[in-house]
PDB file of N, CA and C in Angstrom:
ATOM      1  N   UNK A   1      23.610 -11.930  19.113  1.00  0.00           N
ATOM      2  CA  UNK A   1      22.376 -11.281  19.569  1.00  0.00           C
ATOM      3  C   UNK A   1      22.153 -10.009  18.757  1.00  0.00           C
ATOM      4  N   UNK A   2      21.160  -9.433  17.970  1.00  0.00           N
ATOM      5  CA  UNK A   2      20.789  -8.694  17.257  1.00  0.00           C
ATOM      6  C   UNK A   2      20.434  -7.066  18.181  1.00  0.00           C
ATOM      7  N   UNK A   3      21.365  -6.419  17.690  1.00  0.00           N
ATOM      8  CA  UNK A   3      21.175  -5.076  18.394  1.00  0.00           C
ATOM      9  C   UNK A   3      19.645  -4.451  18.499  1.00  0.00           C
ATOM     10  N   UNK A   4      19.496  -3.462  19.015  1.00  0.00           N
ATOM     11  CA  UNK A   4      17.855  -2.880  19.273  1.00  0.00           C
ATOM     12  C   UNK A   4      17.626  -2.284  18.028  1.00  0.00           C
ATOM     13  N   UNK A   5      18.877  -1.920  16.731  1.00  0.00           N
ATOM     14  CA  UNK A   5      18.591  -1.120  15.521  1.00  0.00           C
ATOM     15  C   UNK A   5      18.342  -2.311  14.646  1.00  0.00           C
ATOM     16  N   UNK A   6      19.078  -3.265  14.446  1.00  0.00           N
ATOM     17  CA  UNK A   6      19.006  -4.351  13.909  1.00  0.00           C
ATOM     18  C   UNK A   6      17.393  -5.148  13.888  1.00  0.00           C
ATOM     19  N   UNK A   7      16.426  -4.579  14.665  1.00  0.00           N
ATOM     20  CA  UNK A   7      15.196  -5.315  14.619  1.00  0.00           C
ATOM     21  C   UNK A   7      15.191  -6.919  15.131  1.00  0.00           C
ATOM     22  N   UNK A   8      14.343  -7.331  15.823  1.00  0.00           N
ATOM     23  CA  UNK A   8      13.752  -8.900  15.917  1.00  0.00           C
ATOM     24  C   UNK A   8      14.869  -9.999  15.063  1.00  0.00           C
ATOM     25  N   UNK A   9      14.661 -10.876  15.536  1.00  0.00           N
ATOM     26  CA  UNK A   9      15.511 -11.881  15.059  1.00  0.00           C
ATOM     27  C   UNK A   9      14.702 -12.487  13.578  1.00  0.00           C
ATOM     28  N   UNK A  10      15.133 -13.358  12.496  1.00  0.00           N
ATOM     29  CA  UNK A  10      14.477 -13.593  11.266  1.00  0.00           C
ATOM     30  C   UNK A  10      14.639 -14.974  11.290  1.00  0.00           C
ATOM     31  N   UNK A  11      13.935 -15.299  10.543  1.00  0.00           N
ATOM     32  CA  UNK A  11      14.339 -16.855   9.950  1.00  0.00           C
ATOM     33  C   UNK A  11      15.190 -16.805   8.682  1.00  0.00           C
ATOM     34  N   UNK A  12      16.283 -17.753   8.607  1.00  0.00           N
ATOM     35  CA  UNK A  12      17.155 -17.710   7.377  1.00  0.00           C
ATOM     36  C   UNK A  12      16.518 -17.080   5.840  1.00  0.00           C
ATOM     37  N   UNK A  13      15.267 -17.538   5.922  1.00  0.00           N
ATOM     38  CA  UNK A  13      15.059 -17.112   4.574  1.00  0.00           C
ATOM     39  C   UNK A  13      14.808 -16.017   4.290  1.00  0.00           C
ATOM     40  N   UNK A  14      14.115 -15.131   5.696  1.00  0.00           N
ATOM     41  CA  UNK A  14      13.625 -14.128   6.114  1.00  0.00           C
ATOM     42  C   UNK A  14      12.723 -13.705   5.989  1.00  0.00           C
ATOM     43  N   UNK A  15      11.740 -14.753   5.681  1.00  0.00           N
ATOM     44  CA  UNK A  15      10.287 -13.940   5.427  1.00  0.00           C
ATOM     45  C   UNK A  15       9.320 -14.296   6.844  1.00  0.00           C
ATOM     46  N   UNK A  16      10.223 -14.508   8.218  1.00  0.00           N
ATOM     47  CA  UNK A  16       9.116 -13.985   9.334  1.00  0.00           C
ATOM     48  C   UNK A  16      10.318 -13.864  10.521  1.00  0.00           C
ATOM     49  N   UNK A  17       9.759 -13.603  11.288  1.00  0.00           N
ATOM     50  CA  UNK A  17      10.720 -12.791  12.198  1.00  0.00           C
ATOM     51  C   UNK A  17      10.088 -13.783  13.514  1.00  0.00           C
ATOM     52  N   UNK A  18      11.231 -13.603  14.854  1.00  0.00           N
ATOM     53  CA  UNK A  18      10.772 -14.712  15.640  1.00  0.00           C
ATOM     54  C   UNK A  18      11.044 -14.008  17.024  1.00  0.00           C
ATOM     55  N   UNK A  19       9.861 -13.565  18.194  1.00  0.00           N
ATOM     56  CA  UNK A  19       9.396 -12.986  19.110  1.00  0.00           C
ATOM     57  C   UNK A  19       9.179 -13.660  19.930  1.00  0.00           C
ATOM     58  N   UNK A  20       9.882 -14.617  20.862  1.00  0.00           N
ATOM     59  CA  UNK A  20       9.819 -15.083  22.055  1.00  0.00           C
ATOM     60  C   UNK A  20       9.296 -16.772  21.787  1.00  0.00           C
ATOM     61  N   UNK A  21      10.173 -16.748  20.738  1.00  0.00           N
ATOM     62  CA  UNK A  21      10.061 -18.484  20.053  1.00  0.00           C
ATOM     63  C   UNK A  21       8.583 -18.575  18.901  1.00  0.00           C
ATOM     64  N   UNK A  22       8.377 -17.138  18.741  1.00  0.00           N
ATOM     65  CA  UNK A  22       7.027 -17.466  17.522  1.00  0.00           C
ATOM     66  C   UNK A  22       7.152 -16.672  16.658  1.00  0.00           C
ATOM     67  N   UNK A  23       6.865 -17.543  15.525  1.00  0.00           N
ATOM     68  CA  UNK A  23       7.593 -17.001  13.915  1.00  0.00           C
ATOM     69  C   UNK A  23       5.620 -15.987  13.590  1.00  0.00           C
ATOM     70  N   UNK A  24       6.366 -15.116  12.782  1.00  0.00           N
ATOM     71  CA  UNK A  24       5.390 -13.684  12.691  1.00  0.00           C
ATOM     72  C   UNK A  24       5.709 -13.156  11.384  1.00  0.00           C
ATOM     73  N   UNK A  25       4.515 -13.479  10.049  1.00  0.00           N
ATOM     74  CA  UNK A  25       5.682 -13.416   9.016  1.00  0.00           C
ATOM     75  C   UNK A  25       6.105 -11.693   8.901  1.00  0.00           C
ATOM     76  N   UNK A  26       6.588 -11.621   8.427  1.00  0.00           N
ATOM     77  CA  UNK A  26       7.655 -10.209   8.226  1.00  0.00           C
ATOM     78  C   UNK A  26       6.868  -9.130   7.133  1.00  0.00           C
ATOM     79  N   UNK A  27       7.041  -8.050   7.261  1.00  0.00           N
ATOM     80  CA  UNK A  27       6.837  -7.154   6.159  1.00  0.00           C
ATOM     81  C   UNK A  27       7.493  -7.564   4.670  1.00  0.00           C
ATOM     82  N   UNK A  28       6.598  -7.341   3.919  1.00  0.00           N
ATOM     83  CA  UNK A  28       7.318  -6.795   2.934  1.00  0.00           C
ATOM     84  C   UNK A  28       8.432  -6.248   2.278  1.00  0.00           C
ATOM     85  N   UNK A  29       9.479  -7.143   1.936  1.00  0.00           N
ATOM     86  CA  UNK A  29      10.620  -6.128   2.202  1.00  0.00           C
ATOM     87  C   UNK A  29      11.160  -5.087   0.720  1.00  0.00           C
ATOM     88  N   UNK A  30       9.669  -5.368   0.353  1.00  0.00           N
ATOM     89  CA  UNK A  30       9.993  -4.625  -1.160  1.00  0.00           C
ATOM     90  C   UNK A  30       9.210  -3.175  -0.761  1.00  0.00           C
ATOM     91  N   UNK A  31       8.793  -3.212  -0.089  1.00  0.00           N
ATOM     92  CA  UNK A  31       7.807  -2.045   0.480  1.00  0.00           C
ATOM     93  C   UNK A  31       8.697  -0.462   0.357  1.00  0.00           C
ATOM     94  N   UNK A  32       8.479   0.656  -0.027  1.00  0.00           N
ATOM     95  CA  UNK A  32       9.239   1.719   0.368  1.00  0.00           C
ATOM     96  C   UNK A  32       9.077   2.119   1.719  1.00  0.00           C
ATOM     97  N   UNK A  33      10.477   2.036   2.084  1.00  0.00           N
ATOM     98  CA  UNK A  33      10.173   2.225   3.965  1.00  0.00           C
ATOM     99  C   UNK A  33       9.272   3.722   3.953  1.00  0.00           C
ATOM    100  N   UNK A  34       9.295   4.722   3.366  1.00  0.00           N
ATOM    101  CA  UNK A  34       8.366   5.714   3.767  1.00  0.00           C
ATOM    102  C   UNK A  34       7.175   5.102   3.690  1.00  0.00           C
ATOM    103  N   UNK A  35       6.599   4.569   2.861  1.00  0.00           N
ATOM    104  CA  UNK A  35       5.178   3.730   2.846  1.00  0.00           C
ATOM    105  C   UNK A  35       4.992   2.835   4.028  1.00  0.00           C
ATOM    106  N   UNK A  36       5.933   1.747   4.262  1.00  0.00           N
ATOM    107  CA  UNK A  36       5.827   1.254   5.611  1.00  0.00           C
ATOM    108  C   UNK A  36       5.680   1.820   6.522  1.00  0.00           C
ATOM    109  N   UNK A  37       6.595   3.369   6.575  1.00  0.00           N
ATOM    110  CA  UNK A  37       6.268   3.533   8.013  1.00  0.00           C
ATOM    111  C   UNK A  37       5.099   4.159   8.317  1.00  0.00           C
ATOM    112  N   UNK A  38       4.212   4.819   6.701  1.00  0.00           N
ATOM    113  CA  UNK A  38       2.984   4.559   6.651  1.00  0.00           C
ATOM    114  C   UNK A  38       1.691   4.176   7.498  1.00  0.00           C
ATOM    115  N   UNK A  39       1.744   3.294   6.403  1.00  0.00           N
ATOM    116  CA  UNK A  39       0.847   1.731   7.097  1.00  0.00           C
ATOM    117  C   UNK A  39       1.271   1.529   8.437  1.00  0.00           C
ATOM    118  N   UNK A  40       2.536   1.466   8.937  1.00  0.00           N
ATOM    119  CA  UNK A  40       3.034   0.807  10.432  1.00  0.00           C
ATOM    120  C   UNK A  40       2.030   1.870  11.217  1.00  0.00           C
ATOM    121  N   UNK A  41       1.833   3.657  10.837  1.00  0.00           N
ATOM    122  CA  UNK A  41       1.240   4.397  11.836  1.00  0.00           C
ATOM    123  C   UNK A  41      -0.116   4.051  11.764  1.00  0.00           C
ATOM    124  N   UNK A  42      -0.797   3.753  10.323  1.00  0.00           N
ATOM    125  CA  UNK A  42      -2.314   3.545  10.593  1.00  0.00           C
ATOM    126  C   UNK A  42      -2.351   2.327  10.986  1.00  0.00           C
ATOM    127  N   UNK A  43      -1.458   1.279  11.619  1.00  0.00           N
ATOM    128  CA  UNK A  43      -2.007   0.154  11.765  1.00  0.00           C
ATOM    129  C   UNK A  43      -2.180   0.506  13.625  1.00  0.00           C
ATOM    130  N   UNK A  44      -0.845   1.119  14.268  1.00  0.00           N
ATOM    131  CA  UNK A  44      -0.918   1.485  15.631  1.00  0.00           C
ATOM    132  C   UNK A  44      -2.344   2.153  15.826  1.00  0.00           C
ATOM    133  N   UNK A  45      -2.573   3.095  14.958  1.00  0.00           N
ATOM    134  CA  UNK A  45      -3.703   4.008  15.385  1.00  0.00           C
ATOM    135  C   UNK A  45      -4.456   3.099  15.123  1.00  0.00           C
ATOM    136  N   UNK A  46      -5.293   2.234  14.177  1.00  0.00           N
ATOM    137  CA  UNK A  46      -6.208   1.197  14.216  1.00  0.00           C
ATOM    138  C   UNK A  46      -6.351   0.577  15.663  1.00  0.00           C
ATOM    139  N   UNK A  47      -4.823  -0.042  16.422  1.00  0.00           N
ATOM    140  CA  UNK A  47      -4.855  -0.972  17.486  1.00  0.00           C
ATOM    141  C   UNK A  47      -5.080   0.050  18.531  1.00  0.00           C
ATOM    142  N   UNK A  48      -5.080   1.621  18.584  1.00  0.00           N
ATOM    143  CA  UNK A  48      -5.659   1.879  19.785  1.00  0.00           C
ATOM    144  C   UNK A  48      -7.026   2.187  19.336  1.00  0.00           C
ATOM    145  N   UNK A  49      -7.546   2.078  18.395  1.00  0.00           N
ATOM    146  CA  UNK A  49      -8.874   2.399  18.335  1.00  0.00           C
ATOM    147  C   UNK A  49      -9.419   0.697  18.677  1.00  0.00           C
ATOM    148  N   UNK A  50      -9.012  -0.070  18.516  1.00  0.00           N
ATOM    149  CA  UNK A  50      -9.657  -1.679  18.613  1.00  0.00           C
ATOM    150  C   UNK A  50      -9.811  -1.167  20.655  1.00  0.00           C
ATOM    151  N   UNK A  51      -8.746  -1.064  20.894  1.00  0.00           N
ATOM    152  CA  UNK A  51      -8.776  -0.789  22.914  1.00  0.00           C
ATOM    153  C   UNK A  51      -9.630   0.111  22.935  1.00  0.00           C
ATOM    154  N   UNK A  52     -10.157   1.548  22.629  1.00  0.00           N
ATOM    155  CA  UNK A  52     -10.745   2.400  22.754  1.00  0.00           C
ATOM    156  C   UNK A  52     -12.515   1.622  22.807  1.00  0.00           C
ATOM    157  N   UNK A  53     -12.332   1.004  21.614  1.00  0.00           N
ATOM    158  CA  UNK A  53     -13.834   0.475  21.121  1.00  0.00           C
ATOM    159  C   UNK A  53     -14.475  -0.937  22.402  1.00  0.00           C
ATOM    160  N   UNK A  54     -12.800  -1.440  22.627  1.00  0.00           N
ATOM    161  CA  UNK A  54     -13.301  -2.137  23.463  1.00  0.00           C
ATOM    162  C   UNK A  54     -13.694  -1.742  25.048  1.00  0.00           C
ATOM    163  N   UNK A  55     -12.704  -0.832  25.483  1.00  0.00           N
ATOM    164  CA  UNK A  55     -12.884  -0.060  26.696  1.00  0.00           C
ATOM    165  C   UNK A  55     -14.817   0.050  26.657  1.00  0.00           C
ATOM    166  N   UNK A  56     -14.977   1.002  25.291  1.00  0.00           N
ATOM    167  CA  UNK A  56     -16.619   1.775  25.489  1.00  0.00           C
ATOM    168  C   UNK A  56     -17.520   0.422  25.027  1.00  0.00           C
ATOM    169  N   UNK A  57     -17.089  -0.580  25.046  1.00  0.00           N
ATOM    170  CA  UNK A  57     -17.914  -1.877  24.653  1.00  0.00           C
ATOM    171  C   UNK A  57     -18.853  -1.551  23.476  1.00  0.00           C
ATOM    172  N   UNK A  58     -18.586  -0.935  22.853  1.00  0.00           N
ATOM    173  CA  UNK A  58     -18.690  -0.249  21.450  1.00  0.00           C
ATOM    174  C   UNK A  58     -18.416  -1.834  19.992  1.00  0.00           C
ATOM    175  N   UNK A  59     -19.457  -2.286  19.811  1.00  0.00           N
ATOM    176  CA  UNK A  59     -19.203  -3.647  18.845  1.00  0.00           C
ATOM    177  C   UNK A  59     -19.406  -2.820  17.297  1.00  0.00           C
ATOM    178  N   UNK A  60     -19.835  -1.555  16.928  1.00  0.00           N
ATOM    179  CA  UNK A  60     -19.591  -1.487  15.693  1.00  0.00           C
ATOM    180  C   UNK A  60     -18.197  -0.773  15.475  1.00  0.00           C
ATOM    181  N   UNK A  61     -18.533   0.109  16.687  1.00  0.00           N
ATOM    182  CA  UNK A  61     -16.292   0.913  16.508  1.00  0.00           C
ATOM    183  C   UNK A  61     -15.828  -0.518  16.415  1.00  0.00           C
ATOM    184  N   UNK A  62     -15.810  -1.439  17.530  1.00  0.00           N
ATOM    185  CA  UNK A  62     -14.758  -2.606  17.563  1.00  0.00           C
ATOM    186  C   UNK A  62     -14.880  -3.327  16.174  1.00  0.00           C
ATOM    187  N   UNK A  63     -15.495  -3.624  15.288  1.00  0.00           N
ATOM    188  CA  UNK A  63     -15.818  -4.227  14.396  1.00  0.00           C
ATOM    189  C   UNK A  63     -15.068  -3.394  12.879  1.00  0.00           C
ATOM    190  N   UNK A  64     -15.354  -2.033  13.370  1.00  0.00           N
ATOM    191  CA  UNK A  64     -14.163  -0.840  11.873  1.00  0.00           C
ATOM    192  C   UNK A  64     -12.871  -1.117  12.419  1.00  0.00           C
ATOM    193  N   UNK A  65     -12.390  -1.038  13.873  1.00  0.00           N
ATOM    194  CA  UNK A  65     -11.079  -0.716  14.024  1.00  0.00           C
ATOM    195  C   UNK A  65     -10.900  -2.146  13.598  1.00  0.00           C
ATOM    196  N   UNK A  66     -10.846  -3.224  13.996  1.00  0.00           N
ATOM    197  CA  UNK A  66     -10.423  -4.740  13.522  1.00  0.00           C
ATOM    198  C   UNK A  66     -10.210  -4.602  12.044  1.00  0.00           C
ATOM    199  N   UNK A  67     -11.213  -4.310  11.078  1.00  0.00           N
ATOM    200  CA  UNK A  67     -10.978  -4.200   9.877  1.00  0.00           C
ATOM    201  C   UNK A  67     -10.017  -3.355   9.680  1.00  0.00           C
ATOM    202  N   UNK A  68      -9.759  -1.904  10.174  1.00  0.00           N
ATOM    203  CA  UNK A  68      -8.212  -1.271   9.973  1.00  0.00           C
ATOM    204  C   UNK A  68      -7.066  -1.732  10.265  1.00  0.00           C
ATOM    205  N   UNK A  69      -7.678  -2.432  11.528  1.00  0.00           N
ATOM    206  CA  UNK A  69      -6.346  -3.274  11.834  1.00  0.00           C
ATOM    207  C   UNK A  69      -5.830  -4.554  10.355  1.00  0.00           C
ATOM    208  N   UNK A  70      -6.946  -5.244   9.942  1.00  0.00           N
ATOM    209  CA  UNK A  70      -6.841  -6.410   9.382  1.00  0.00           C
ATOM    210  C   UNK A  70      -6.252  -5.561   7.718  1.00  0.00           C
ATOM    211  N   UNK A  71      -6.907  -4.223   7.550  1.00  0.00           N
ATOM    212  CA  UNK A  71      -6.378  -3.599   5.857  1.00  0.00           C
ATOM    213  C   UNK A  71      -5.218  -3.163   6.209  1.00  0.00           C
ATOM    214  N   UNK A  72      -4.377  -2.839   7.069  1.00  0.00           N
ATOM    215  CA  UNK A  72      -3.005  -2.672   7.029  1.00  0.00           C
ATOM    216  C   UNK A  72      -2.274  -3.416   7.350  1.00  0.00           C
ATOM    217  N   UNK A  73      -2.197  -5.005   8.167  1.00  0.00           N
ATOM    218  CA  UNK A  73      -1.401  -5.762   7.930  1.00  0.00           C
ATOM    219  C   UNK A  73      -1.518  -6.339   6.750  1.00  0.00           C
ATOM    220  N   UNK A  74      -2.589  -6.291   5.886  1.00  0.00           N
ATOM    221  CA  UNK A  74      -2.448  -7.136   4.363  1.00  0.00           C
ATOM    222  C   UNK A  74      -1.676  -5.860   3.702  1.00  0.00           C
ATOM    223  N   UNK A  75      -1.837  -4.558   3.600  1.00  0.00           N
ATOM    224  CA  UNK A  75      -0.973  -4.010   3.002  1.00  0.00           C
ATOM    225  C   UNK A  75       0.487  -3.992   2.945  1.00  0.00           C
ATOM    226  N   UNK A  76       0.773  -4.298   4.488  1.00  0.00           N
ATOM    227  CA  UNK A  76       2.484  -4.489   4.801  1.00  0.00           C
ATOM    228  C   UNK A  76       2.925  -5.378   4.517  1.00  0.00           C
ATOM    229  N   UNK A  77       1.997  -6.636   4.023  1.00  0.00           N
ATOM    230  CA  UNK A  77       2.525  -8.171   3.464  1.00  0.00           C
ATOM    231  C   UNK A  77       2.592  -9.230   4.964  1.00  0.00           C
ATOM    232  N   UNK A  78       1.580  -8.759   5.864  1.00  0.00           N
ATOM    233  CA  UNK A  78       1.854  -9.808   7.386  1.00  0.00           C
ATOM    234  C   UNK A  78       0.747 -10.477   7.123  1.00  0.00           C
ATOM    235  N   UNK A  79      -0.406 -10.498   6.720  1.00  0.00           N
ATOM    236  CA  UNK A  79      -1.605 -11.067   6.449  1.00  0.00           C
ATOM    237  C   UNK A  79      -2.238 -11.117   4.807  1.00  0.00           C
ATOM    238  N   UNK A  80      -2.848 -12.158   4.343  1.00  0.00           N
ATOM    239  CA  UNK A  80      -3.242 -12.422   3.258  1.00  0.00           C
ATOM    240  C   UNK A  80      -2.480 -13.255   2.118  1.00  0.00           C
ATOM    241  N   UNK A  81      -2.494 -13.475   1.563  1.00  0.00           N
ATOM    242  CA  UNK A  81      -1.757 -14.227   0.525  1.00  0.00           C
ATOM    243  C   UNK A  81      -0.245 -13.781   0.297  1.00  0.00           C
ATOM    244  N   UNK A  82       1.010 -14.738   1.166  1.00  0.00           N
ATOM    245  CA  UNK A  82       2.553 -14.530   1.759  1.00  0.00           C
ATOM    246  C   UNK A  82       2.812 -13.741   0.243  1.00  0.00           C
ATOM    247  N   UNK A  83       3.590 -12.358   0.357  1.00  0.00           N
ATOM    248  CA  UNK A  83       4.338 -12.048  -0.512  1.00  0.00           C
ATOM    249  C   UNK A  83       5.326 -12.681  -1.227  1.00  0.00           C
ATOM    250  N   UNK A  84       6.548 -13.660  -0.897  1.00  0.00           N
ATOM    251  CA  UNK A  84       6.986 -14.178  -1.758  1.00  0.00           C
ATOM    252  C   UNK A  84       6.094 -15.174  -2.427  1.00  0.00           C
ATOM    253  N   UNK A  85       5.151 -15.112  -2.110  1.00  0.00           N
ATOM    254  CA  UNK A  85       3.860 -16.143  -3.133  1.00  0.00           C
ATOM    255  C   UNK A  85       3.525 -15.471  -4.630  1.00  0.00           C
ATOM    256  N   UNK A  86       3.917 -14.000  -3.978  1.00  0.00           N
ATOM    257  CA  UNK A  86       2.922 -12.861  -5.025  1.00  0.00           C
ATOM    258  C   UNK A  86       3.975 -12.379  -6.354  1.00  0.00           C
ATOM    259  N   UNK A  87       3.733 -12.390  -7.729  1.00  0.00           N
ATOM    260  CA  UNK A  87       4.545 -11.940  -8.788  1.00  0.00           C
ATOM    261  C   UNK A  87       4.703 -10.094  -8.030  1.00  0.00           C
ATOM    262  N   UNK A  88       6.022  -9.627  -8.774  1.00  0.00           N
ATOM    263  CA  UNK A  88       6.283  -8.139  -7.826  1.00  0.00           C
ATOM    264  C   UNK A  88       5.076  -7.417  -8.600  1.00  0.00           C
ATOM    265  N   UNK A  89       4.247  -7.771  -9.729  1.00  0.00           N
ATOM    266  CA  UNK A  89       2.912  -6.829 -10.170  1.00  0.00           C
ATOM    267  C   UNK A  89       1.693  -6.628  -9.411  1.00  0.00           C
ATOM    268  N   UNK A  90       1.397  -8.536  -8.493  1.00  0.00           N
ATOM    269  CA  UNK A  90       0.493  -8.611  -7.553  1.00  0.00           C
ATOM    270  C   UNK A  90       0.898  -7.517  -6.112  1.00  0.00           C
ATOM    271  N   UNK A  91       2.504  -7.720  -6.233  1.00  0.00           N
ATOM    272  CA  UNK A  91       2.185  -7.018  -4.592  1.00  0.00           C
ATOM    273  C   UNK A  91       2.611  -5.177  -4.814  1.00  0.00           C
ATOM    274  N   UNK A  92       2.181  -5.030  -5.747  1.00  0.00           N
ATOM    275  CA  UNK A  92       2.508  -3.161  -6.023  1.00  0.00           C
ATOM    276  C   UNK A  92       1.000  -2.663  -5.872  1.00  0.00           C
TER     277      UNK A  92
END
């Protein structure tokens, strides 16, 4: 069983991680963790602005925060064309 420092469980190859039996592909693991942890804060702040926008039934806020949400998981390598797909020039 994988300690609470150890992070989420992986798949052997390790490019997604597996959360209550569902595979989620994984960050980037070429990423500089200062950069990740980055992106990881504007992606949280994106997801409370998506709740915020939705709370005030607000469809153009809800419509920017989704897109912040959607430009920082492609930056972390969770969305868009799988990083081990990408030569290391595409994903810099």
């Amino acid at each position: 069983m994988p300690s609470e420092r150890s992070g989420p469980e992986r798949t052997d190859d390790g490019r997604y991680i597996v959360v209550k039996g569902r595979r989620w592909r994984a960050t980037d693991p070429d990423i500089p963790e200062a950069d990740a942890a980055a992106l990881r804060s504007h992606l949280m702040a994106a997801r409370r602005a998506v709740k915020e926008a939705g709370r005030a039934a607000d469809d153009a806020a809800l419509r920017r925060a989704r897109e912040r949400v959607q430009q920082a998981k492609v930056a972390l390598g969770e969305r868009g064309t799988p990083w081990w797909e990408q030569s290391p020039a595409e994903r810099s």
